[in-house]
Structure formats: structure tokens, C-alpha cells
Protein backbone atom coordinates (compact mmCIF):
# COMPACT_ATOMS: atom_id res chain seq x y z
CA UNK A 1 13.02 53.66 1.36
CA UNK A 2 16.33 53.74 -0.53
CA UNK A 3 18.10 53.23 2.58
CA UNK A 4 16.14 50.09 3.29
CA UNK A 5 16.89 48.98 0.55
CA UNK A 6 20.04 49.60 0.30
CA UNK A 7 20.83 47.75 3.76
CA UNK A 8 18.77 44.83 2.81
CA UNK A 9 21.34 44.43 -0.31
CA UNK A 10 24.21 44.47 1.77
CA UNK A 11 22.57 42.17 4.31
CA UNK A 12 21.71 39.63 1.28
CA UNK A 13 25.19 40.25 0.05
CA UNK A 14 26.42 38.84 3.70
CA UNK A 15 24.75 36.28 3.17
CA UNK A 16 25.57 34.86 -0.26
CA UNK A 17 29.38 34.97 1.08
CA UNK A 18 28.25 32.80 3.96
CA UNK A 19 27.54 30.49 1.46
CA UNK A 20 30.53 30.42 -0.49
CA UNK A 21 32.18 29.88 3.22
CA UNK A 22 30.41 26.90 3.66
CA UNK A 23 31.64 22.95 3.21
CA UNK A 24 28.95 21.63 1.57
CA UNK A 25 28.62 17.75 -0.08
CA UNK A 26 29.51 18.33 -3.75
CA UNK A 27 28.28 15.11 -4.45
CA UNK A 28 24.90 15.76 -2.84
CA UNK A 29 22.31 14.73 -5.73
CA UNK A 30 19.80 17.43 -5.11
CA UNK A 31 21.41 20.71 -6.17
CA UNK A 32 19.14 22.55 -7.70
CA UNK A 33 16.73 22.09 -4.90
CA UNK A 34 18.90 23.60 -2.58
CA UNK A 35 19.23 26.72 -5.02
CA UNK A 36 15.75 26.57 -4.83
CA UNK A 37 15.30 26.57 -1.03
CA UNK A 38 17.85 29.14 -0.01
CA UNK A 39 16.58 31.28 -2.47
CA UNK A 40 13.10 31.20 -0.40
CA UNK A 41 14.91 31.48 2.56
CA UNK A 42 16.21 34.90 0.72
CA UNK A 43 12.92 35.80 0.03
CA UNK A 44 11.91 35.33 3.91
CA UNK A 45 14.84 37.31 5.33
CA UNK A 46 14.05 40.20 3.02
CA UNK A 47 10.66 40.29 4.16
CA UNK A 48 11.50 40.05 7.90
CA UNK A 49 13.64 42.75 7.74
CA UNK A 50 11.53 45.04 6.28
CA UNK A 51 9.08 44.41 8.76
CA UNK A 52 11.24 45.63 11.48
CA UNK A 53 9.65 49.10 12.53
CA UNK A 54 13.38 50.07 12.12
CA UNK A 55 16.05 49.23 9.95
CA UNK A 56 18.45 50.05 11.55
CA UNK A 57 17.25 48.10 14.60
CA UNK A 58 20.59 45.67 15.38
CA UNK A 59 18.12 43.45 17.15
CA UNK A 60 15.52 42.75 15.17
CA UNK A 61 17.38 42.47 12.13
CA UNK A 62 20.06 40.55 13.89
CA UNK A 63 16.77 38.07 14.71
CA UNK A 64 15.99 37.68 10.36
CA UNK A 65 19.77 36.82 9.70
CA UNK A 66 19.29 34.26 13.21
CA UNK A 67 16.22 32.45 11.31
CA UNK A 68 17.81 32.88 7.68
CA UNK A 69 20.64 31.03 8.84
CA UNK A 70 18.16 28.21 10.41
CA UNK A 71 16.28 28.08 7.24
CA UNK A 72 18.98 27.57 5.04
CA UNK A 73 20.48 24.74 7.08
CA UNK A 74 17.16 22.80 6.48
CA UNK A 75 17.76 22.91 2.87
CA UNK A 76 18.75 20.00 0.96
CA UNK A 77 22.59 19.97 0.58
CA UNK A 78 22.99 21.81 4.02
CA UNK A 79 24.20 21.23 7.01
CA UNK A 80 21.02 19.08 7.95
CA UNK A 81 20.25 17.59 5.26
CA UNK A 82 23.99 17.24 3.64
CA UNK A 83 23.31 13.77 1.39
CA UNK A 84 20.04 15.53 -0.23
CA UNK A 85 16.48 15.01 0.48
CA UNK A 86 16.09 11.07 0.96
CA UNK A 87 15.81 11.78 5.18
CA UNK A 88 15.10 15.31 5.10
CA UNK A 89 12.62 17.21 6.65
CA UNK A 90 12.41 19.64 4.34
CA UNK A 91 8.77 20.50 2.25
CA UNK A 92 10.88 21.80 -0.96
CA UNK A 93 11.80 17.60 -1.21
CA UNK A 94 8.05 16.50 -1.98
CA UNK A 95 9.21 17.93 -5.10
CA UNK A 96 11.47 14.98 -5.63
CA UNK A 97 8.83 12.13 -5.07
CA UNK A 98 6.19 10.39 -7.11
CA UNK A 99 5.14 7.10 -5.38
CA UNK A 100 5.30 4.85 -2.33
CA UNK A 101 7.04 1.80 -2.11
CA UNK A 102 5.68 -0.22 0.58
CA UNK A 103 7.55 -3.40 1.78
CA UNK A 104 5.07 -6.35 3.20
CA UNK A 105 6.13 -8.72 5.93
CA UNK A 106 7.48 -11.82 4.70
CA UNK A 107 6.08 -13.83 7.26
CA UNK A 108 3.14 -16.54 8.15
CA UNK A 109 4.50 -19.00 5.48
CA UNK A 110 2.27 -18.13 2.94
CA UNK A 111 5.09 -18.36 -0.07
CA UNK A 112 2.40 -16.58 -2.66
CA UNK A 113 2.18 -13.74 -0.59
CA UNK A 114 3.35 -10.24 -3.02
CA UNK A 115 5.82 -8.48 -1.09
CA UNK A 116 6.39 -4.88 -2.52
CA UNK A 117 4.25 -2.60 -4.24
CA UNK A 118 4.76 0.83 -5.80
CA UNK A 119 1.87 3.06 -5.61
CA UNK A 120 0.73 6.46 -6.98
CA UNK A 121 -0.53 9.86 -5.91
CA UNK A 122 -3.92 8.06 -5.49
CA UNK A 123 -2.22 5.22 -4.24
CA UNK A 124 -3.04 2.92 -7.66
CA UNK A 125 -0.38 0.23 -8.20
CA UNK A 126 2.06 1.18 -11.15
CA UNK A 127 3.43 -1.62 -13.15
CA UNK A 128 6.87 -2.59 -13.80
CA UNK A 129 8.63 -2.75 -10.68
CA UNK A 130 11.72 -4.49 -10.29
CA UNK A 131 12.34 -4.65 -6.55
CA UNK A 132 14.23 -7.86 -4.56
CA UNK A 133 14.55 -8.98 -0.94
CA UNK A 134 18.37 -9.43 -0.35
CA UNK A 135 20.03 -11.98 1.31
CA UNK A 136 19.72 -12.31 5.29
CA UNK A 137 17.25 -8.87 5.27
CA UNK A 138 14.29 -8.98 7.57
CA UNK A 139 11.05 -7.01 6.88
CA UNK A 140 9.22 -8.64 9.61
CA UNK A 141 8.79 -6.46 12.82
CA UNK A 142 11.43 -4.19 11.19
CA UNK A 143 11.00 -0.02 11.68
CA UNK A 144 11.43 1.91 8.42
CA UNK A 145 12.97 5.41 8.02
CA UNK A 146 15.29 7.65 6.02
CA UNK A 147 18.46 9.20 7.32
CA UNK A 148 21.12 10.82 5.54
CA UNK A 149 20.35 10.02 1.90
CA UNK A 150 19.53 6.03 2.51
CA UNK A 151 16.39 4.12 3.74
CA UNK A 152 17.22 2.07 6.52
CA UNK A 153 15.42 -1.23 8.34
CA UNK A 154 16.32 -1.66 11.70
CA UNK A 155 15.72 -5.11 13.19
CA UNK A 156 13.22 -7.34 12.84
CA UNK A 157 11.46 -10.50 13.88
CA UNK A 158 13.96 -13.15 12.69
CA UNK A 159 17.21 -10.45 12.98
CA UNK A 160 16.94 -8.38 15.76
CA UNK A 161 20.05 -6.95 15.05
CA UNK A 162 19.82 -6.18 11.41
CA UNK A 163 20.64 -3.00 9.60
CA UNK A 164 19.52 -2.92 5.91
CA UNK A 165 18.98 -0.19 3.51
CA UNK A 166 17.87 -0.25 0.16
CA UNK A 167 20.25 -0.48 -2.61
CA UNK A 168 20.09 -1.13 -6.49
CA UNK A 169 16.23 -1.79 -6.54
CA UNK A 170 16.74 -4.14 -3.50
CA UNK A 171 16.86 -4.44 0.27
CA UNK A 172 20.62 -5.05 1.21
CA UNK A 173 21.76 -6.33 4.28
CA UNK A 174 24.70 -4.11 5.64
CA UNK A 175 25.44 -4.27 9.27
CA UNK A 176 24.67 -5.49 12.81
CA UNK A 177 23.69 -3.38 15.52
CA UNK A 178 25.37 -3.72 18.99
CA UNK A 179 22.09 -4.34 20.80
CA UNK A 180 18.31 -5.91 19.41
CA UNK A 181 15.35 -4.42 18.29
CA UNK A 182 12.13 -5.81 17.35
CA UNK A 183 8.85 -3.95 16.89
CA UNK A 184 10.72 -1.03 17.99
CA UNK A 185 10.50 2.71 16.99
CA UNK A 186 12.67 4.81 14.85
CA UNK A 187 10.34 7.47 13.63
CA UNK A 188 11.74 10.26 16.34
CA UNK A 189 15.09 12.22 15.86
CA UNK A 190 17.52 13.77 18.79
CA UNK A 191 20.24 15.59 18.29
CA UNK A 192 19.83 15.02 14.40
CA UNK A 193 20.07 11.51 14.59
CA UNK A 194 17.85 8.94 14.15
CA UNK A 195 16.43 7.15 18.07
CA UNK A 196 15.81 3.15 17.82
CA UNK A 197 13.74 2.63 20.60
CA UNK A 198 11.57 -0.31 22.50
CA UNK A 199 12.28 -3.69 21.64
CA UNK A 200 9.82 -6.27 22.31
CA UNK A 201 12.43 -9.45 22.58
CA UNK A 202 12.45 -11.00 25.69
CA UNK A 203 15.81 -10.23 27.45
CA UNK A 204 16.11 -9.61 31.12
CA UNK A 205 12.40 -8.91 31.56
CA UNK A 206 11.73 -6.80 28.65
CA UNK A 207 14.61 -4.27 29.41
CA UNK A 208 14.15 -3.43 25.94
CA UNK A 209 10.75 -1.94 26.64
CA UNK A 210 12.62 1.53 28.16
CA UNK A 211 15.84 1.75 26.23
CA UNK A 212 16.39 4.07 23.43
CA UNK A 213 19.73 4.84 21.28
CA UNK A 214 21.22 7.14 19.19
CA UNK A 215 22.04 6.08 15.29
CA UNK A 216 24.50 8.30 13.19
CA UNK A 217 26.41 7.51 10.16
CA UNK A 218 29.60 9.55 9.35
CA UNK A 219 31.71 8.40 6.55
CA UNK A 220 30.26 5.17 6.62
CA UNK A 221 30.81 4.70 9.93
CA UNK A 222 27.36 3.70 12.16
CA UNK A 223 27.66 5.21 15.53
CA UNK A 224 25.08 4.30 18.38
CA UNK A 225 25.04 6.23 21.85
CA UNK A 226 22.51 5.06 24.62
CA UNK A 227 19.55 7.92 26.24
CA UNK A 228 18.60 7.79 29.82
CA UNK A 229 15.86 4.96 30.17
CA UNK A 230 11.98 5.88 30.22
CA UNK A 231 10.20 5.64 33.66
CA UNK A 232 6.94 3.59 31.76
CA UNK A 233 7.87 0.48 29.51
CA UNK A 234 6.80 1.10 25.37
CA UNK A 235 6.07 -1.60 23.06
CA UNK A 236 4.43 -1.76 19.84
CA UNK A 237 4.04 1.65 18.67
CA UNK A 238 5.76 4.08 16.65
CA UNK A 239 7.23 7.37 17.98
CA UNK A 240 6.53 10.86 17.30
CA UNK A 241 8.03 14.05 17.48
CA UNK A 242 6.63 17.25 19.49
CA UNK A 243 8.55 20.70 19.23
CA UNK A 244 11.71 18.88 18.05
CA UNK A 245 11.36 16.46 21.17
CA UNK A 246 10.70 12.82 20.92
CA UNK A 247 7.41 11.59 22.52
CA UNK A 248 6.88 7.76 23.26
CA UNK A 249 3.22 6.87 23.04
CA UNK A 250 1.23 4.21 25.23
CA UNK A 251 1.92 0.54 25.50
CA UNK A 252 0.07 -2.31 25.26
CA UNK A 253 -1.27 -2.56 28.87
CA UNK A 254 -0.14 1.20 29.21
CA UNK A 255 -1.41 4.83 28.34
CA UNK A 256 1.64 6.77 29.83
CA UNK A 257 2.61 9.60 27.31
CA UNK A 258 6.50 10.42 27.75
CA UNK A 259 8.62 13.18 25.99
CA UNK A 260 12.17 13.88 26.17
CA UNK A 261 13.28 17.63 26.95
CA UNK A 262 16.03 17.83 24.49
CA UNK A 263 17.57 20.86 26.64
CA UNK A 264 16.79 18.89 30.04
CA UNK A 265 18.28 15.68 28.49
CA UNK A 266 15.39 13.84 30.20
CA UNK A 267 11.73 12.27 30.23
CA UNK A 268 9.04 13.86 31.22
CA UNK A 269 5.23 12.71 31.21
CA UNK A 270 2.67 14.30 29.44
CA UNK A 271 -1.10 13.48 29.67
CA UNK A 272 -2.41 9.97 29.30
CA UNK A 273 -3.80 9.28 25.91
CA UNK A 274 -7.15 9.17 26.02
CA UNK A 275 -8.07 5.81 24.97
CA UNK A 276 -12.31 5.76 25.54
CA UNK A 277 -11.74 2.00 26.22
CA UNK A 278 -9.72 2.48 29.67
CA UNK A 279 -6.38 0.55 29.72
CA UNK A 280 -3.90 0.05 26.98
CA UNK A 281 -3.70 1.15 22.90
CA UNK A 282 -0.65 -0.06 20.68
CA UNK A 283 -0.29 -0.93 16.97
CA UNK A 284 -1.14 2.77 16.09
CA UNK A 285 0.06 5.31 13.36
CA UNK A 286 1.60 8.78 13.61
CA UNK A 287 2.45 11.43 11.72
CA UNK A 288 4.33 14.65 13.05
CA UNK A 289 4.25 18.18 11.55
CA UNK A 290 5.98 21.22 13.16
CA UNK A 291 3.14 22.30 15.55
CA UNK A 292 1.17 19.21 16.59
CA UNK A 293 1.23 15.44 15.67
CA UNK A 294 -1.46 12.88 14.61
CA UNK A 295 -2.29 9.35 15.81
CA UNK A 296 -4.33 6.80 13.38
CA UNK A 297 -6.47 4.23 14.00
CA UNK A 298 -4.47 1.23 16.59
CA UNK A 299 -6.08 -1.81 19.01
CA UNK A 300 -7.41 -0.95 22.61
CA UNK A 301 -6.44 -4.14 24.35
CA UNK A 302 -10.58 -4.98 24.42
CA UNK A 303 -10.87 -5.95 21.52
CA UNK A 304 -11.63 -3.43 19.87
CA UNK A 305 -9.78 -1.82 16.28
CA UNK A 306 -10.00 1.84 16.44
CA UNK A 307 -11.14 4.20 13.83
CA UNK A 308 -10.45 7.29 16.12
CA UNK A 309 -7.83 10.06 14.80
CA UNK A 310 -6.30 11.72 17.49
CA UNK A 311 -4.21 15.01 18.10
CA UNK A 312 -1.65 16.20 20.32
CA UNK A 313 -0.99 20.24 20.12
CA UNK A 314 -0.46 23.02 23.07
CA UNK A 315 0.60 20.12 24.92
CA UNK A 316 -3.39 18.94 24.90
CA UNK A 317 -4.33 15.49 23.56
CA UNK A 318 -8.31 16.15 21.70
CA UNK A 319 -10.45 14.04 18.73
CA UNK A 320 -9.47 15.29 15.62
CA UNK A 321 -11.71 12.74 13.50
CA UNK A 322 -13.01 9.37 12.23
CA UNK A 323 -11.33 6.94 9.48
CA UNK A 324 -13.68 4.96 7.11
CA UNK A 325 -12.38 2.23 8.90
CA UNK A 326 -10.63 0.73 12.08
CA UNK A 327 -7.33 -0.55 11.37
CA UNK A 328 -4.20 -0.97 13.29
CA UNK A 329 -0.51 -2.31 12.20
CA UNK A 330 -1.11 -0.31 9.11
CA UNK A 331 1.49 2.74 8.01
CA UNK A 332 1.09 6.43 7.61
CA UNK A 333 3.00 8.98 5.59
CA UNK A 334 2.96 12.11 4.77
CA UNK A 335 3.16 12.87 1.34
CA UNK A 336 2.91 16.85 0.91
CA UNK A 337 -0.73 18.58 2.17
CA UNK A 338 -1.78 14.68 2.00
CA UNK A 339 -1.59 11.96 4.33
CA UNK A 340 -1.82 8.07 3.56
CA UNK A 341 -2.70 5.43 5.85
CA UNK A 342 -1.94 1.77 4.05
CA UNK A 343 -2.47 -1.41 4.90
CA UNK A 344 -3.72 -2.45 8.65
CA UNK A 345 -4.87 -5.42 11.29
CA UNK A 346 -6.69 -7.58 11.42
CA UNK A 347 -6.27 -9.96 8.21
CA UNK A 348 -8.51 -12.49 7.20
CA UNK A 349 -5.39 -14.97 7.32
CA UNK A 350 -4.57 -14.33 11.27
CA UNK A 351 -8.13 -13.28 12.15
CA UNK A 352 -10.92 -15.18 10.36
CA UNK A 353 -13.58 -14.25 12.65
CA UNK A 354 -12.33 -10.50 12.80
CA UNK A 355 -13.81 -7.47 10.24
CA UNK A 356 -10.77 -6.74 8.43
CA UNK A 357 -9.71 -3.35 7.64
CA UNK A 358 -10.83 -1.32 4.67
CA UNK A 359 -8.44 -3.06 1.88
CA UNK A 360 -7.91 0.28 0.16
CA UNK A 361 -5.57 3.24 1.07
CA UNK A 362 -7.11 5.81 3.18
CA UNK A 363 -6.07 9.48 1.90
CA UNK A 364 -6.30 12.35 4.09
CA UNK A 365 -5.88 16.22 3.44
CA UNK A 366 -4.18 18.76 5.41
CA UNK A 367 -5.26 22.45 5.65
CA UNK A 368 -2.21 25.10 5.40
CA UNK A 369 -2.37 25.17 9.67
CA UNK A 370 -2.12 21.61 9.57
CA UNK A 371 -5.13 21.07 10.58
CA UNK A 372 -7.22 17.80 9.06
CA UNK A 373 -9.86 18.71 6.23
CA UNK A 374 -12.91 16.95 8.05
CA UNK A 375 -14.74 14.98 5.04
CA UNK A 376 -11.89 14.98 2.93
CA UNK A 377 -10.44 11.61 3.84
CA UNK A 378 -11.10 8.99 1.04
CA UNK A 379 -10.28 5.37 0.63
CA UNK A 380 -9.00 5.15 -2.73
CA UNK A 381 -6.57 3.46 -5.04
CA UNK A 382 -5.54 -0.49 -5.34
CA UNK A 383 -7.33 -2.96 -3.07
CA UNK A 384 -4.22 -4.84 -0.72
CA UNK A 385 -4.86 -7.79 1.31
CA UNK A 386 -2.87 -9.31 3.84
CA UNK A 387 -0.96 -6.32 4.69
CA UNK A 388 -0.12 -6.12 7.97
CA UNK A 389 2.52 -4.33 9.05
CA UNK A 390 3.78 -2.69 6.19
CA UNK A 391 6.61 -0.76 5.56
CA UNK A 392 7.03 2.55 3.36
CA UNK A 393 9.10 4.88 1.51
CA UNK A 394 8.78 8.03 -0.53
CA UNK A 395 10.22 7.65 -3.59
CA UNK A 396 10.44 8.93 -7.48
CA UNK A 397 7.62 8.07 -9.77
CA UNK A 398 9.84 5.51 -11.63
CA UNK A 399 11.48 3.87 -8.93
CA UNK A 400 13.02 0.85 -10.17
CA UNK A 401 10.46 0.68 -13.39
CA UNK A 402 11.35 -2.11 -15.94
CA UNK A 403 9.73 -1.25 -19.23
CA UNK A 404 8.36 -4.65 -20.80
């Protein structure tokens, strides 16, 4: 025992130098996060190694300093994550967040319409918030996500080009991108960048509909780098991500499932999702987790709104439950063990005739596998209308309060 522990010092020793070797962001804002994470990843080597039957065992304990190493680059402040947890993937950065601050389209000329919110835990509207559209920003068939410490827009209805992040409690116009999206996807990451995919605009017969880029940012500088084109067009739908591979989901006349092989550098299909209704499914949600992802709710091109919940894991697509409620053109996050589906289609504004979606968040709970807690899900918090298409953000429970 002594000599275990003795060479499970030395190997934690070896690995606090690594540390000091390292060039990490001093001005990353999340510090004592990262102390916290790579001490857990301390606490996992430790135990790895003394479950090696030996040792003394080079391999096996040369496997625990392998995943240490991957841990700790996950942390906040670390090589994947070096502006801090705004874009991480990280668990240890639920720590940092409070609320959600969903962005409505700005659309359909109805000037009265209220365009942000900031919403709880149970998704209840908190007061105060001081939040503005900047000039020549588009939240209309924009695609939402956070990269490297900032939350981006990408395109849009009105600028297809757009790139806008949020700034000073506002939405800030900041660059142009050297190609258009609209209703495209930019959930998925490659390489550990961010992958704009799938515009809808109509240029050289929907083109768009198969093309997917690259987005970095280094120093300031945006870099974009074009993927090989899918084989099936994409349109309408959000991405998802499946073993650290992107997947591209359906279409709206289409239910061809296609993921790229990050080592293969190319597409490959998966199986059809299994829309009951035969042809077609678009306007969905998704949320991905490390062994399986999730698909909410969307349209079936028969006119019908689903309520179905869908997963994909082991490469096999299977029911995984009901919503209170059909809805598509809504958003889902995941926010910790919970998951929130706001907003949705069809609004009494575009769709008199229609039975709109349930006006209230739908809340969802995850079991430690990841699996969904059947009878869990609640609709809960403050009643939206008119939401269609919304856009959202994790943020701190004060975000951008003004106290009265």
C-alpha cells in the first residue's frame, strides 16, 4: 500500500508541473472553476490508478495520465475552453448560470411585440432587465450559440451575412461573413470550432442546402474554412452532435440522417428518422449529451405538430417520450440534469385556425445515464405568446438587472 501510494504522489506531482508548463489565458474570468475542475480531474486519476491490478503496470497507468490530461483540457481556462465557460462544454460551468435569456424574432410587423425575456430555474420571468437590439442585428432566422467566451448570431432573415454577439446588455453587430446563412445550423462543433451549416436563401438552387463551414476566432480574427458538401440537402433544423461527430437531421421533404466521421473527414448516412407520418420533419429541437442525443417536438410536412421525443444512441434512432404539447420552431437547452423546451409553432398571429403550442416552458429531467425521467416533464413558469423561433442563452441570475 505505501508503495501505491507513494507512486500515485509522484504521478500527481507530474502532473501539477504540467500545469505550471502550460500557457493558459490569465485573463480568463473563470479561475476558480478551473481550480475546481482539475482538482476533480485529480481526484479521477488517483482513482484510476489505483484500480490498475498493478501499479506498476506502465500501461494502464500510462492510460489514467492519457484521460487526466483529456479531462483537464475540458476545464474552463484550458486548452478547450481558454476564454472560460461562456461556450464550454464543461458540467463544472452550470455552476456559473442562473437564467435564460431568450431573444424573440423581430419580425411580422407587430411593433408591440416584447422581444427578450430573462427567465428562472422554473423558467418565471425576472424583472429588471435591461437588454437592447443594436443597430443593423438580425434575430430573425438567426442560429444562436456560444464559442470562446461570446454568444454569437449568425445570419438571419433580413442579414444573411451577419455576425453579432452580445455585448454590454445588447446585441452588437460585429462582422460579415464571406458567404449567407439563413435558418441555418450552428449547434454542431468540428475540430473545436463552431460548423454554420444549411442556408435556406435561394442562390443557385439552394446550394446552401449542403454546404457547411468552419468558424474560429483567434485574436479577434474570424476564420471560416469550407467541409466537403452533404450528399442529401438540410434545411430548417438544428444540428446535433453524436460521439464528437456532427449529425445533420432530416429536411423538409427529407428524412436522410447524415454524420460526419471526424477521422474519415466525410459524410456518412445513418438511419432515416423515423417520422410515423412518412415523408419529411423540420422545425425540430435537439439537445446532445456525450452518449446519445434528443430530438423535440418539430412539423411532419402533413400537417401535423409533433409532440414525439425522440432518441438517437448505439447508432439506433427509438421513442423516448411524449411532450404536453406539439410544438415546433421552439428552443431547447440544457440547463444541468434539466432540459427546457421554450417557445414553439404555430402562433395564433400566423396560424389562426391552428392549436397553438402550450404557452408555458416545458421542463424536462435527466437521470445520471442521461436517460429522460418519464413523467417528470412539466410545463411550468411564465406564459409567452408569439414566440416563434426563439433564441437562447445561459446566463447569470442577474444578467443585465436594473434595480428600480
Amino acid at each position: 500500500m505505501k508503495k501505491v501510494f507513494i507512486f500515485i504522489l509522484g504521478v500527481s506531482f507530474c502532473s501539477s508541473v504540467s500545469r505550471l508548463n502550460k500557457k493558459l489565458n490569465e485573463n480568463c474570468p473563470d479561475w476558480e472553476l478551473w481550480s475546481k475542475c482539475v482538482s476533480t480531474c485529480d481526484q479521477f486519476l488517483i482513482q484510476c490508478i489505483q484500480n490498475c491490478e498493478d501499479s506498476s503496470e506502465i500501461v494502464c497507468v500510462s492510460e489514467c495520465n492519457r484521460e487526466n490530461i483529456i479531462c483537464e483540457s475540458a476545464c474552463p481556462c484550458d486548452e478547450k475552453c481558454p476564454a472560460g465557460c461562456i461556450g464550454c462544454n464543461n458540467d463544472i460551468c452550470f455552476q456559473n448560470y442562473g437564467a435564460l435569456l431568450v431573444l424573440n424574432d423581430a419580425g411580422h410587423g407587430d411593433s408591440d411585440r416584447k422581444l427578450v425575456w430573462l427567465l428562472d430555474r422554473d423558467a418565471n420571468e425576472i424583472d429588471g432587465l435591461d437588454f437592447q437590439y443594436g443597430e443593423g442585428t438580425d434575430v430573425s432566422a438567426a442560429c444562436a450559440t456560444s464559442f470562446k467566451g461570446e454568444m454569437y448570431l449568425f445570419g438571419g432573415y433580413f442579414i444573411r451575412d451577419q455576425v453579432s454577439f452580445i455585448k454590454n446588455c445588447a446585441l452588437e453587430f460585429v462582422a460579415t461573413m464571406p458567404f449567407q446563412l439563413q435558418k441555418g445550423a450552428c449547434q454542431a462543433r468540428l475540430d473545436d470550432q463552431v460548423l454554420l451549416c444549411f442556408s435556406d436563401h435561394e442562390n443557385n438552387n439552394h446550394a446552401g442546402r449542403k454546404k457547411c463551414w468552419k468558424f474560429d476566432e483567434d485574436k479577434g480574427e474570424y476564420k471560416y474554412t469550407e467541409i466537403p458538401d452533404t450528399k442529401y440537402e438540410h434545411q430548417h433544423n438544428p444540428m446535433a452532435i453524436y460521439d464528437e461527430n456532427p449529425v445533420a437531421i432530416g429536411s423538409c421533404r427529407g428524412l436522410e440522417v447524415e454524420m460526419f466521421d471526424k477521422n474519415d473527414r466525410k459524410w456518412i448516412r445513418l438511419d432515416d428518422f423515423p417520422n410515423p407520418a412518412g415523408y419529411g420533419f423540420e422545425i425540430f429541437d435537439t439537445v446532445s449529451l456525450d452518449d446519445r442525443f434528443y430530438t423535440f417536438g418539430g412539423y411532419w410536412k402533413n400537417g401535423t405538430w409533433s409532440d414525439h421525443v425522440y432518441q438517437f444512441t448505439d447508432f439506433q434512432w427509438s421513442m423516448a417520450g411524449k411532450m404536453l404539447g406539439a410544438r415546433g420552431a421552439s428552443f431547447a437547452v440544457r440547463f444541468d440534469r434539466e432540459i427546457f423546451i421554450i417557445g414553439g409553432y404555430p402562433i395564433e398571429i400566423l396560424q389562426p385556425d391552428q392549436e397553438f403550442y402550450p404557452l408555458q416552458t416545458e421542463k424536462w429531467n435527466l437521470h445520471e445515464n442521461n436517460d429522460l425521467f418519464i413523467g417528470s416533464n412539466i410545463l411550468t413558469g411564465t406564459r409567452i405568446d408569439g414566440l416563434a423561433y426563439p433564441l437562447v442563452f445561459l446566463v447569470p441570475s442577474g444578467f443585465c438587472i436594473v434595480n428600480s
